[in-house]
Protein backbone atom coordinates (compact mmCIF):
# COMPACT_ATOMS: atom_id res chain seq x y z
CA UNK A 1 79.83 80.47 118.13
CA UNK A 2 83.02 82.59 117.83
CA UNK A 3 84.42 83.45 121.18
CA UNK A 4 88.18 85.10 122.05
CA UNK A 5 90.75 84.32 124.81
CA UNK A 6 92.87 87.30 125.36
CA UNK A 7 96.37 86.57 127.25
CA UNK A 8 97.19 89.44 129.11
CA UNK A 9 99.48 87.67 131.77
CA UNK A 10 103.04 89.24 131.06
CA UNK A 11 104.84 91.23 133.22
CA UNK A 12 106.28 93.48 130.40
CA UNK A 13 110.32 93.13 130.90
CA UNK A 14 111.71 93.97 127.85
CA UNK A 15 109.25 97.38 127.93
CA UNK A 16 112.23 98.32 130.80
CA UNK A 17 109.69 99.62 133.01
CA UNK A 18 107.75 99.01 136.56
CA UNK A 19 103.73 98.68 134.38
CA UNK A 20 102.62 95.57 132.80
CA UNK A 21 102.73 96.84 128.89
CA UNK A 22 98.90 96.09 128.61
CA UNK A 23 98.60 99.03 131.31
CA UNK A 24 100.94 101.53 129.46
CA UNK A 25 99.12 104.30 127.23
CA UNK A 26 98.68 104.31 123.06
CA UNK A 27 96.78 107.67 122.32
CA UNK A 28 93.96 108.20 124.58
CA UNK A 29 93.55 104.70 126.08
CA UNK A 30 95.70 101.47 127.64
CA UNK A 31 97.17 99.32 125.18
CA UNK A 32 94.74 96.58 126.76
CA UNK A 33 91.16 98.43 126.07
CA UNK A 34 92.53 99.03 122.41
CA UNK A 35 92.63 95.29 122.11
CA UNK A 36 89.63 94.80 124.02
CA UNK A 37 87.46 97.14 121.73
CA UNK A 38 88.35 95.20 118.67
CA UNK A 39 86.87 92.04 119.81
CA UNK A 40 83.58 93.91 121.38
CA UNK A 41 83.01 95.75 117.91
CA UNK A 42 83.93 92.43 115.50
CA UNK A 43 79.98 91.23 114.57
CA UNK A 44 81.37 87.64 114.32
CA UNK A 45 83.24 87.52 117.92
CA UNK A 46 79.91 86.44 120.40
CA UNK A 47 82.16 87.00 123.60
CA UNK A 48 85.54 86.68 125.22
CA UNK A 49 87.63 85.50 127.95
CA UNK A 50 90.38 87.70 129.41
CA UNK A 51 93.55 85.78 130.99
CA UNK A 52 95.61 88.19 133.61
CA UNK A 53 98.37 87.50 135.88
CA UNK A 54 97.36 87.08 139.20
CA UNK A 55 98.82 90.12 140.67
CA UNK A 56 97.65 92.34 138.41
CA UNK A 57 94.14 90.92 138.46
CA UNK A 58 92.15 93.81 140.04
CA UNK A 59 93.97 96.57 138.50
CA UNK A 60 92.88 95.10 135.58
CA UNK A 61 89.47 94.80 136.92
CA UNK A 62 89.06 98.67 137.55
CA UNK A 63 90.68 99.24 134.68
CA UNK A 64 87.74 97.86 132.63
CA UNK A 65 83.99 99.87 132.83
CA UNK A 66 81.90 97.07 132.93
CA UNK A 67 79.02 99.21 131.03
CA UNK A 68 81.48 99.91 128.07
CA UNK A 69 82.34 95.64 127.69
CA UNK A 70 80.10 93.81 127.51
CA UNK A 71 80.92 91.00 125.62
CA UNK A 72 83.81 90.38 128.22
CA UNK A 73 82.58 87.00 130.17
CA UNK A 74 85.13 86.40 132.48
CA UNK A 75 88.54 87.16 133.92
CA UNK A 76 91.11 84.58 134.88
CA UNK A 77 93.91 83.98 136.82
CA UNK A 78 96.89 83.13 134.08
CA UNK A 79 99.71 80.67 134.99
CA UNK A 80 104.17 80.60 135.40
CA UNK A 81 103.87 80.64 131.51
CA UNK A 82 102.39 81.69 128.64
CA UNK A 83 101.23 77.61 128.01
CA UNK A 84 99.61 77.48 131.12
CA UNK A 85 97.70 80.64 131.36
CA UNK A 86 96.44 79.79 127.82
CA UNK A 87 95.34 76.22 129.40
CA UNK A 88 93.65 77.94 132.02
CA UNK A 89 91.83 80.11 130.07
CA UNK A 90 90.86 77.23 127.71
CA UNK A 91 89.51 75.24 130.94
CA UNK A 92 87.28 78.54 132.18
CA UNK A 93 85.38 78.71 129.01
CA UNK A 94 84.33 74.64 128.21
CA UNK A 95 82.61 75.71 131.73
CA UNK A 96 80.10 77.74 129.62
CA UNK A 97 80.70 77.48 126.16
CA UNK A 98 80.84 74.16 123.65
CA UNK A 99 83.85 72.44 122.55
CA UNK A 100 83.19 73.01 118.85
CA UNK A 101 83.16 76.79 119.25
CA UNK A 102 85.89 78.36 117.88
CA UNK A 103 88.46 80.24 119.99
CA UNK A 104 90.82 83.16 118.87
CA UNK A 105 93.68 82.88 121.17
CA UNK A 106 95.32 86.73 120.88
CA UNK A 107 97.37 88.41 122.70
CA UNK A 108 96.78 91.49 124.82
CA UNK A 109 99.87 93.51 123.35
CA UNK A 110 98.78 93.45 119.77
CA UNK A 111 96.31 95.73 120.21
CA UNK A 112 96.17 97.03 116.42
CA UNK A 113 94.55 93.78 115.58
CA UNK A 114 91.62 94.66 113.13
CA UNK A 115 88.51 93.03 113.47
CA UNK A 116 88.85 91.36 109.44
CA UNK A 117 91.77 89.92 110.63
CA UNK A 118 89.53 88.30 113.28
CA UNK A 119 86.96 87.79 111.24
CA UNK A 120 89.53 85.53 108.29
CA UNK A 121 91.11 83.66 111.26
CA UNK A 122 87.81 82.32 112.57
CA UNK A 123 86.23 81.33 109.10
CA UNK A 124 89.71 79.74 108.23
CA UNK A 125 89.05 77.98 111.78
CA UNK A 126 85.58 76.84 110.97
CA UNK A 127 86.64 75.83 107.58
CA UNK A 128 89.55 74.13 107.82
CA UNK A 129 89.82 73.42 112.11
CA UNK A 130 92.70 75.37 113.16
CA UNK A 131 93.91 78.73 111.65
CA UNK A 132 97.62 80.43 111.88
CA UNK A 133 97.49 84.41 111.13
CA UNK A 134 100.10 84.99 109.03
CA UNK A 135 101.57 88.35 107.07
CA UNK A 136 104.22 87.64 104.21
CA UNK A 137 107.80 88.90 105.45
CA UNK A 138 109.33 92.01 103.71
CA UNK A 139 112.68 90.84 104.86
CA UNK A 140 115.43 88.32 103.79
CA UNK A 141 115.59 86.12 106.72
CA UNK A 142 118.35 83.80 108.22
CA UNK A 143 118.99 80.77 109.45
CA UNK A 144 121.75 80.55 112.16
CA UNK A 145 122.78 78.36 115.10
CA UNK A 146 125.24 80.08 116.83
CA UNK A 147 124.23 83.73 115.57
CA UNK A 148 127.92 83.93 114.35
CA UNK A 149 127.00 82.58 110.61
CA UNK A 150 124.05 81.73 108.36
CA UNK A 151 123.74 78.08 107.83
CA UNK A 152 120.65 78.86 105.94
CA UNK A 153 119.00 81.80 103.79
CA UNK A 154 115.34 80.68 102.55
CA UNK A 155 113.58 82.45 99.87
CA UNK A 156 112.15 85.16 101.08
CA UNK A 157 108.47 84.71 99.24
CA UNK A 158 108.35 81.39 101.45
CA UNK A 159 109.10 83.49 104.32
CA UNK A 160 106.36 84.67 107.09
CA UNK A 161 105.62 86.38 110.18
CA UNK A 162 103.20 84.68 113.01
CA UNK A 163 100.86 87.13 114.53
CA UNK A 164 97.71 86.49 116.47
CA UNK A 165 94.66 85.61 116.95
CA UNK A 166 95.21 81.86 116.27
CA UNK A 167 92.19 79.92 115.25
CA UNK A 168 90.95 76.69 116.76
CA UNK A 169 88.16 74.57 118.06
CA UNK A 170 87.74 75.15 121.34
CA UNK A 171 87.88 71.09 122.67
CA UNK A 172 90.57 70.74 120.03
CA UNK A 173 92.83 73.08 121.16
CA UNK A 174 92.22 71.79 124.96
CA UNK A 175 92.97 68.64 124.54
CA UNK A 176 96.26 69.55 122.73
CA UNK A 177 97.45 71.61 126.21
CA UNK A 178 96.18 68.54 128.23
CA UNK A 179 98.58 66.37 126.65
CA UNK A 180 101.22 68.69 126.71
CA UNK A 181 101.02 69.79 130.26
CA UNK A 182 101.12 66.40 130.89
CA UNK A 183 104.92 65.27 129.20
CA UNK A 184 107.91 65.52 131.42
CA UNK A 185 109.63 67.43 129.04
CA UNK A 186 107.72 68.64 126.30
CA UNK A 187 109.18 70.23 122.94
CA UNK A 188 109.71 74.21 123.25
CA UNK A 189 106.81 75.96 121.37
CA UNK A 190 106.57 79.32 121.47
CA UNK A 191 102.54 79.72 120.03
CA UNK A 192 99.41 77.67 119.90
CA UNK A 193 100.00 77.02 116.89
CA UNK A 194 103.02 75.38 117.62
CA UNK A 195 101.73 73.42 120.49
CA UNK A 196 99.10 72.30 118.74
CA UNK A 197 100.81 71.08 115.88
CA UNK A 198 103.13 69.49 117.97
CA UNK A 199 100.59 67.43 119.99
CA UNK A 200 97.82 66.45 116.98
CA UNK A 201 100.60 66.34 114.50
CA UNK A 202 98.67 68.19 112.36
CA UNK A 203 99.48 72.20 110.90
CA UNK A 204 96.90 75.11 110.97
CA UNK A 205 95.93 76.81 107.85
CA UNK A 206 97.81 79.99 106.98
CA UNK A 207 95.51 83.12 106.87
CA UNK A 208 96.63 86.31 105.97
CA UNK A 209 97.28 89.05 108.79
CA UNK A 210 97.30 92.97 108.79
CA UNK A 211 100.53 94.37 108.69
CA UNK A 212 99.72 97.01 111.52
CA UNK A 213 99.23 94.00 113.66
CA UNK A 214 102.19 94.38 115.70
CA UNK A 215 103.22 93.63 118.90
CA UNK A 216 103.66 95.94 121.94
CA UNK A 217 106.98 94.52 122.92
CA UNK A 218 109.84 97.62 123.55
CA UNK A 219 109.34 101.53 124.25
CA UNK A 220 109.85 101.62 120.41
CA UNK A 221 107.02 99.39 119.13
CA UNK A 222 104.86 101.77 121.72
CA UNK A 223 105.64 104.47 119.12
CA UNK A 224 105.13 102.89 116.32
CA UNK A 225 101.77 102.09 117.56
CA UNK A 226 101.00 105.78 117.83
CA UNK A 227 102.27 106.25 114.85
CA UNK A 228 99.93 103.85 113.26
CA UNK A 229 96.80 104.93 114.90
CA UNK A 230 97.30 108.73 113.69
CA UNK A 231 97.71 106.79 109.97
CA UNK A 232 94.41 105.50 110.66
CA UNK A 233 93.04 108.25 111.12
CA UNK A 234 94.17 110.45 108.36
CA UNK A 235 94.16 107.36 105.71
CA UNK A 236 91.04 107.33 103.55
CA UNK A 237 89.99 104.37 101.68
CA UNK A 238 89.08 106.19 98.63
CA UNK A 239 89.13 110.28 97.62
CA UNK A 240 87.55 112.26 95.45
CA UNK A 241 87.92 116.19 94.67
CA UNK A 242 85.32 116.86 97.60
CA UNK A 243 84.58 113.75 99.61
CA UNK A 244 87.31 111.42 101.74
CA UNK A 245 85.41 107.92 102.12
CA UNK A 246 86.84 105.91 105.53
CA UNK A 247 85.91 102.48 106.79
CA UNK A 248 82.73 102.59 109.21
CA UNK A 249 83.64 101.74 112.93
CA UNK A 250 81.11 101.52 115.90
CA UNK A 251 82.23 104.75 116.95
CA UNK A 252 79.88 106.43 114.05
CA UNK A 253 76.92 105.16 115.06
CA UNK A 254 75.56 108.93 116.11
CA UNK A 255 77.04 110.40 113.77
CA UNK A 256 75.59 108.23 110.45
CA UNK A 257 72.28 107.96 112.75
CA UNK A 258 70.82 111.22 111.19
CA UNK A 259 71.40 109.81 107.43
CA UNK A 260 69.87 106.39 107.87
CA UNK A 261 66.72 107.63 110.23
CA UNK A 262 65.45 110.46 107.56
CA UNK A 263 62.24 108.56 105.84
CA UNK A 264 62.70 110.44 102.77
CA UNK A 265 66.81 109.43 102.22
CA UNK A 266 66.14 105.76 103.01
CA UNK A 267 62.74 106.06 100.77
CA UNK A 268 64.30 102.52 99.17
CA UNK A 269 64.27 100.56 102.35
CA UNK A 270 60.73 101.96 102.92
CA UNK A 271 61.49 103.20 106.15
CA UNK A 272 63.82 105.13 108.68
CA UNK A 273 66.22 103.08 110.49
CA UNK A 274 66.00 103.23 114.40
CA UNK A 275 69.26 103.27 116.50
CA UNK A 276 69.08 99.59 116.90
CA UNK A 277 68.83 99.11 113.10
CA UNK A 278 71.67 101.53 112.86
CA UNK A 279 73.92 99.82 114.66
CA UNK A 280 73.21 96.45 112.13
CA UNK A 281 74.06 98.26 109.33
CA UNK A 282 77.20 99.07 110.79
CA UNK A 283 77.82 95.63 112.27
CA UNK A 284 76.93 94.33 109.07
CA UNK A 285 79.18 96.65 107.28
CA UNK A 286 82.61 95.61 109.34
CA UNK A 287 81.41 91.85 108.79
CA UNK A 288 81.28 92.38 105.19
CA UNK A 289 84.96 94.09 105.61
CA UNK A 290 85.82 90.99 106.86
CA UNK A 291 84.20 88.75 105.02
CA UNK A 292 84.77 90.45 101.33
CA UNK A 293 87.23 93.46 102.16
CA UNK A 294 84.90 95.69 100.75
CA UNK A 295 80.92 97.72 102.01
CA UNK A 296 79.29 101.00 102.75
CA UNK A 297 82.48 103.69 103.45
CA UNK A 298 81.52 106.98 105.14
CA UNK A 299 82.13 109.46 102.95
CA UNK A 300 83.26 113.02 104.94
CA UNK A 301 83.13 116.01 102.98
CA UNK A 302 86.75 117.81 103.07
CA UNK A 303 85.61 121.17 103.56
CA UNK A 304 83.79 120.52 106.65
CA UNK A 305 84.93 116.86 107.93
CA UNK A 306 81.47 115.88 108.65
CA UNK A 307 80.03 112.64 107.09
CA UNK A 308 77.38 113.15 104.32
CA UNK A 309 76.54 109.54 103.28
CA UNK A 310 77.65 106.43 102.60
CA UNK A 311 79.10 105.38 99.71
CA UNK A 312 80.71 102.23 98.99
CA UNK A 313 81.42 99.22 96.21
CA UNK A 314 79.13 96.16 97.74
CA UNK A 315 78.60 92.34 97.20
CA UNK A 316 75.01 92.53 95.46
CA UNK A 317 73.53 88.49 95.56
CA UNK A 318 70.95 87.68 93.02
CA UNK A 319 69.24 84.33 92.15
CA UNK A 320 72.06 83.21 94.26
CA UNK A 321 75.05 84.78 92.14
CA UNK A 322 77.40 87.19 93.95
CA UNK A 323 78.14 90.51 91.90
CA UNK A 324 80.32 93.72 92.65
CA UNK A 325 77.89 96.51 93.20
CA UNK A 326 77.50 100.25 94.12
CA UNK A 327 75.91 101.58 96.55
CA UNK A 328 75.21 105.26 98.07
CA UNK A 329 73.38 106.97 100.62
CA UNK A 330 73.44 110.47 100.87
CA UNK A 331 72.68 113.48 103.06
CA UNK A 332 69.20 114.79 102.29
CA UNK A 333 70.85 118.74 102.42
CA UNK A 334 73.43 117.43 100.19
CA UNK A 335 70.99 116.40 97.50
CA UNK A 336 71.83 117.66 93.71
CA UNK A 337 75.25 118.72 94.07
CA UNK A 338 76.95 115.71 92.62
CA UNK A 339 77.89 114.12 95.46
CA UNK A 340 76.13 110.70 94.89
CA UNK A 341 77.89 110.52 90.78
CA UNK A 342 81.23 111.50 92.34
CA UNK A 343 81.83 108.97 95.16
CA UNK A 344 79.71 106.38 93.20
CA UNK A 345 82.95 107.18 89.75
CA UNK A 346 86.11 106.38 92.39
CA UNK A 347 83.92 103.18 94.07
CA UNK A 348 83.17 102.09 90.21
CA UNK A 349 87.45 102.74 89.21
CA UNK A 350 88.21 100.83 92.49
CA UNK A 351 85.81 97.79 91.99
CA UNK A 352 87.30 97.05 88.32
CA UNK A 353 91.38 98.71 89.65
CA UNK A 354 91.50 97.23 92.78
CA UNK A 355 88.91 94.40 93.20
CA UNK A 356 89.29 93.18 89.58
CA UNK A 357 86.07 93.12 88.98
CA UNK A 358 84.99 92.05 85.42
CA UNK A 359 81.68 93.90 85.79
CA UNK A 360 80.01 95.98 88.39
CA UNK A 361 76.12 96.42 88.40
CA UNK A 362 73.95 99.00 90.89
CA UNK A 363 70.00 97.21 91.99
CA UNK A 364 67.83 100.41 91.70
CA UNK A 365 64.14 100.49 91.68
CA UNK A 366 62.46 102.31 88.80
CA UNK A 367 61.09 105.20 90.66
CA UNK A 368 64.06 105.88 91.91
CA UNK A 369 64.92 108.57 88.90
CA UNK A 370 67.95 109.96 90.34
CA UNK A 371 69.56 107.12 90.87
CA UNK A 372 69.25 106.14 87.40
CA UNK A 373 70.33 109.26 86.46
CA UNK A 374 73.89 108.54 88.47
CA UNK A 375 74.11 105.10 86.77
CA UNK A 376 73.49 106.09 83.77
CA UNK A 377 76.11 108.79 83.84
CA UNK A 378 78.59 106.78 85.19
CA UNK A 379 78.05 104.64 81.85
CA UNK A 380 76.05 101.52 83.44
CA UNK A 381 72.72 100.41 81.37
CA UNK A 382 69.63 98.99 82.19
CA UNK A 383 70.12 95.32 81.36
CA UNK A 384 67.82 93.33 83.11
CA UNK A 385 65.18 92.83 86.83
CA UNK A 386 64.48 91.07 89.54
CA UNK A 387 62.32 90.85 92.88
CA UNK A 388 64.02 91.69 96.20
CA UNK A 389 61.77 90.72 99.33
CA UNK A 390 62.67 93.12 101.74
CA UNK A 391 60.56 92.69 105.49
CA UNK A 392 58.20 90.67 103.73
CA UNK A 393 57.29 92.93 100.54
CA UNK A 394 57.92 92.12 97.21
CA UNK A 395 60.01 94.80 95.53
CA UNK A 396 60.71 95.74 91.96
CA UNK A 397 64.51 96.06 91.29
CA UNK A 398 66.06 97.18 87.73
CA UNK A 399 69.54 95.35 87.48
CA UNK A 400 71.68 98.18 85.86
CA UNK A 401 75.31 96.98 84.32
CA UNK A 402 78.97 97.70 82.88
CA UNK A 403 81.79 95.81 81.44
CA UNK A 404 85.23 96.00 82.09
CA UNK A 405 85.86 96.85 78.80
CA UNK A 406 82.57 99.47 78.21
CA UNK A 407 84.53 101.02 81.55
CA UNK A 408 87.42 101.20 80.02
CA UNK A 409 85.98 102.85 76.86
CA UNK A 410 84.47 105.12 78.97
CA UNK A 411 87.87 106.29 80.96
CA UNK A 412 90.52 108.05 79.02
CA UNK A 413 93.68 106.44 80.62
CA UNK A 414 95.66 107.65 77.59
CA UNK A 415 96.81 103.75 77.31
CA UNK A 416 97.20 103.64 81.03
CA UNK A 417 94.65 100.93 81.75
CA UNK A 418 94.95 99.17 85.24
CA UNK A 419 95.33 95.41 84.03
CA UNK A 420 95.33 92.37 86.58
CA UNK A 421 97.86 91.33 88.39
């Protein structure tokens, strides 16, 4: 089980105002429920535990619909410092949960945490016992004493920047703030990370952060936030002459729910999905962002911003063997107009650009002419087949497939062609 501990016990001084920071608005919500929402829509995260400062407890507590949370288990009373309210937090939760779950210590104020970042922190956790989120600094950093001169200047590609969450198990990390409450004078750490290397003598594993995740610190980071989440919003994954294709979030669920309940558009899975199914495939979607940085992407039409389908480059496992794949699902009144060829071409030029693929295949039963039709256009051929089991039914699958180098035949980069890294 994957659960988070979210501190949320500072009083916000260097913000320069009279509100906690966790309190203070970014867009349309508190900087707190931002964070909040990230851990209730990651698949992987099972609950979480919220750490406040004691005065602020109740405002906190209104502050929160209980309807709209409800993976939040329960709130805490945090401590003098940041150590302690951590060690309290750690203490509620081996009350209900077991000490080799993993916990995601995060903090409230980075509330532009995405939920693959969560998702790499706690399989770096489970994997390898504690986890550090990292993101590679941009900047030549210093070394000084006396902040008068540099006694040191290290390279800047061994250079990094510690966000959160940080990964651990949860009786792990307890016992580590056990024995360091209980020194008379115990080293200055400034993370869990820290602490716990400090007390098991041991370092997390580095896992690689999102950039956006910043911290909510000064009236200026509170703008950059803004800033950020308007990016978001405007920033597709992928375009195409008529279609922008965006990351799925659980906020889509209504509006995708039309596509994925018509009978006839999911004729492959047999069936129309009901809401509860719909919200899987979604959940299953931002896992698979996590887990492979890549799924289904709802794909919005420019000239009317409403989502027609869902298009995407997928990990496709047969006879145990993971493969790049595409995938699309379209809007029945959207049917025959090119859509499907069009966002399936930039998802087939980003698997072999971005993801380096060295081949990319599509599963398509053989009834299914027009999707055949798409593959074949897009210069993929029928190579081989398998059975997919699917709710118990045996299904017939063609395996159609295309080379990195039959794809680049088929592009005319003029000489231009996107080589690894």
């Amino acid at each position: 089980m994957v659960y988070g501990l979210i501190l949320a016990g500072g009083i916000g001084s260097r913000m320069g105002g009279e509100r906690p920071k966790q309190f203070l608005p970014l867009g349309e919500k508190p900087v707190l429920l931002h964070t909040l929402e990230v851990f209730e829509d990651c698949p992987l995260v099972d609950g979480y535990y919220l750490v406040c400062h004691p005065e602020h407890l109740e405002e906190t507590r209104a502050l929160i619909p209980a309807e709209g949370y409800p993976k939040l288990r329960r709130m805490v009373p945090g401590g003098a410092t940041r150590q302690a309210s951590c060690h309290r937090g750690l203490a509620a939760m081996l009350e209900e949960c077991d000490s080799q779950d993993v916990v995601l210590v995060h903090d409230a104020a980075r509330p532009l945490v995405t939920g693959e970042t969560l998702i790499r922190c706690a399989r770096t956790a489970e994997t390898c016992g504690a986890a550090n989120t990292v993101y590679p600094s941009e900047n030549t950093m210093l070394l000084s004493q006396d902040g008068l001169y540099a006694q040191q200047q290290p390279p800047r590609k061994d250079c990094y920047t510690v966000q959160t969450p940080q990964g651990f198990r949860l009786g792990e990390l307890f016992e580590a703030h056990e024995a360091y409450a209980a020194q008379d004078a115990p080293p200055e750490v400034t993370d869990d990370c820290g602490l716990y290397a400090a007390m098991t003598g041991r370092q997390p594993r580095l896992c690689l952060g999102n950039k956006e995740n910043i911290k909510i610190t000064t009236p200026l980071d509170l703008a950059l936030g803004q800033a950020i989440l308007q990016h978001r919003k405007r920033t597709p994954v992928l375009t195409t002459a008529r279609m922008c294709l965006f990351r799925l979030t659980m906020e889509d669920v209504e509006a995708v729910k039309p596509i994925l309940s018509d009978e006839k558009t999911m004729y492959a899975w047999e069936h129309g999905f009901s809401h509860q199914e719909v919200v899987a495939f979604i959940k299953e979607c931002l896992l698979r962002y996590g887990n492979h940085g890549y799924a289904y992407l709802k794909a919005v039409e420019k000239s009317t911003g409403e989502i027609i389908g869902l298009i995407g480059p997928l990990v496709e496992t047969i006879h145990g063997e993971d493969h790049v794949g595409l995938g699309y699902i379209l809007r029945r009144d959207r049917w025959g107009m090119g859509y499907a060829a069009e966002g399936a071409r930039a998802c087939l030029d980003y698997a072999f650009t971005t993801l380096h693929a060295e081949e990319v295949i599509a599963e398509i039963r053989p009834e299914n002419t027009a999707s055949r039709r798409v593959s074949e256009a897009l210069g993929l051929r029928e190579a081989d087949s398998f059975i997919k089991r699917y709710k118990g039914k045996e299904m017939l699958h063609l395996i159609y497939t295309i080379s990195r180098k039959d794809w680049e035949k088929e592009r005319d980069f003029h000489g231009e062609i996107p080589m690894r890294p």
